[in-house]
Protein backbone atom coordinates (compact mmCIF):
# COMPACT_ATOMS: atom_id res chain seq x y z
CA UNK A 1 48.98 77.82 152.16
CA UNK A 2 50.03 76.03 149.41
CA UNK A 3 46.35 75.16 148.37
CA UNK A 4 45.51 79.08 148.81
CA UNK A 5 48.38 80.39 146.17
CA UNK A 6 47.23 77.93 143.32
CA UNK A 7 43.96 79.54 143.61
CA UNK A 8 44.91 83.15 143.84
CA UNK A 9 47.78 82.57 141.12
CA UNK A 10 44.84 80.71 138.92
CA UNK A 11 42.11 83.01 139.61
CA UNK A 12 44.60 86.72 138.49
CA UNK A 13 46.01 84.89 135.85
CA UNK A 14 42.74 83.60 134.31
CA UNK A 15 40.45 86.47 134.86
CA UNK A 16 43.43 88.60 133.39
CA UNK A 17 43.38 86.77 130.24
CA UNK A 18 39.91 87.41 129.51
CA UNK A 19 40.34 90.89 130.10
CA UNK A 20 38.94 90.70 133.67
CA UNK A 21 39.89 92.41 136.91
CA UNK A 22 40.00 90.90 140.04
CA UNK A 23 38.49 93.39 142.54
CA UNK A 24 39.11 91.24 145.71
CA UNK A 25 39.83 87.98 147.37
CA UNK A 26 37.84 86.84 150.20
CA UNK A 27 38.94 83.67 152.29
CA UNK A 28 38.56 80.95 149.54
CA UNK A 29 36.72 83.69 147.24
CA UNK A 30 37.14 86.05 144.54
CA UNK A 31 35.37 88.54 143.12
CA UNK A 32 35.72 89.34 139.52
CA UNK A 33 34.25 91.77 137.02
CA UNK A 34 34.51 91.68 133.22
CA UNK A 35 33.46 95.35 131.37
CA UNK A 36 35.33 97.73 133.39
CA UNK A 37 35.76 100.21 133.15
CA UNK A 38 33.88 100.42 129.79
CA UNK A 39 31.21 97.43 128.95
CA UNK A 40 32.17 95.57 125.61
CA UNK A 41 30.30 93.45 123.73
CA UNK A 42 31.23 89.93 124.52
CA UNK A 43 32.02 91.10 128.37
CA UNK A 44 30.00 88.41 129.46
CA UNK A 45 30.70 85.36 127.71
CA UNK A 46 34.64 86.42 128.72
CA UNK A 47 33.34 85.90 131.92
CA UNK A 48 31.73 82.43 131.01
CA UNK A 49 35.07 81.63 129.36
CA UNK A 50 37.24 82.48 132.42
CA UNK A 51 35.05 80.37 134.92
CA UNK A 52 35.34 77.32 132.98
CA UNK A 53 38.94 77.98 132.71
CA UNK A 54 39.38 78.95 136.37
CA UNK A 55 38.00 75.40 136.97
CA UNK A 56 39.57 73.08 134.50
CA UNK A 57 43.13 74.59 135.45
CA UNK A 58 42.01 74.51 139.38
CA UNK A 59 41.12 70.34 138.16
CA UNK A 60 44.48 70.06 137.59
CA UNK A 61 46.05 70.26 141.11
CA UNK A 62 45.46 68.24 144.07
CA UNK A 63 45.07 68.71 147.99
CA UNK A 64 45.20 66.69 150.66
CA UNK A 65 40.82 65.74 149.96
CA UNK A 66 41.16 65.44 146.08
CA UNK A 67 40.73 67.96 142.95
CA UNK A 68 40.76 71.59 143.56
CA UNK A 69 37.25 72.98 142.91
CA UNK A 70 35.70 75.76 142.62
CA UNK A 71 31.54 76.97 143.07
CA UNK A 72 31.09 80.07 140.21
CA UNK A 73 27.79 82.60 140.55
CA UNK A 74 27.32 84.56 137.45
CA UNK A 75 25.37 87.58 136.67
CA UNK A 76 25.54 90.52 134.32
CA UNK A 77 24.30 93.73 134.85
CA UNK A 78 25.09 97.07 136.17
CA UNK A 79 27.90 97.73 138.56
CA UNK A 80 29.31 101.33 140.23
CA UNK A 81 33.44 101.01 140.16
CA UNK A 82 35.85 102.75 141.06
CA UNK A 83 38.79 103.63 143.77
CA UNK A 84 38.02 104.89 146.78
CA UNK A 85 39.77 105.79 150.39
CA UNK A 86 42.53 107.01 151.69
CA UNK A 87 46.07 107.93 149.48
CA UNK A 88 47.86 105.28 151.96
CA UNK A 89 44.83 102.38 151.18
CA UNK A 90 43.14 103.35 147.80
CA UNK A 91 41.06 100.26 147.31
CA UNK A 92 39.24 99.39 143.86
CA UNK A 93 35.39 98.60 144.17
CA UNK A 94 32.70 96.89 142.98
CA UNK A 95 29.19 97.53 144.06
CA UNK A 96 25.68 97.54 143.51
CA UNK A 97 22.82 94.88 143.52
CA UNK A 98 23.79 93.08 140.21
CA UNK A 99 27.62 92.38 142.17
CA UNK A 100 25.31 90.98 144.99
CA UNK A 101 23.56 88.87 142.87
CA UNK A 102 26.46 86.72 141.62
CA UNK A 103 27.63 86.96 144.76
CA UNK A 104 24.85 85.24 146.22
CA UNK A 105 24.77 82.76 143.31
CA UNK A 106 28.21 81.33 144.48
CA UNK A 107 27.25 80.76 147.82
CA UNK A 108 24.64 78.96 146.95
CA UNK A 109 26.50 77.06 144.65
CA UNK A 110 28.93 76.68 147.55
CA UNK A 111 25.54 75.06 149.59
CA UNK A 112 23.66 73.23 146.65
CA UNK A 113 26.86 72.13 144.75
């Protein structure tokens, strides 16, 4: 657990200084978008910034196997935000097939290294 709250502590506080948002943790993931919810014009190099940053400050801390890593899939493009669902579970979103994209980046990175 303790291994869990250095990333999700790392991750908000990271992607928040580059004027990111994190739109969702999943397991050992997170997905983050840079640009909302209007596109500047370095939105993507914040993003470049905050990965390395997410994983020199994850290189820092230790587990039980050795360094804290992290895989990163990057992509810019178009993306449909917003909050949607219920009053009692409003949920922010991120969607469309430029989020997939870096999504599928990271797992890859996850299986290629």
């Amino acid at each position: 657990f303790e291994v869990l709250q250095i990333f999700v502590t790392t991750v908000y506080d990271v992607v928040a200084q580059h004027t990111g948002v994190v739109e969702r943790f999943n397991g050992d993931s997170a997905l983050c978008a840079f640009g909302l919810p209007s596109a500047g014009d370095n939105d993507a190099l914040l993003a470049c910034r905050a990965a390395i940053h997410i994983r020199d400050r994850l290189q820092q801390h230790k587990s039980g196997d050795g360094w804290l890593g992290c895989n990163v899939g990057l992509h810019s493009g178009q993306a449909l935000s917003g909050f949607a669902g219920p009053l009692e579970r409003h949920e922010y979103f991120v969607l469309g097939p430029d989020v997939q994209m870096a999504r599928l980046l990271q797992q890859w990175a996850c299986h290629y290294g």
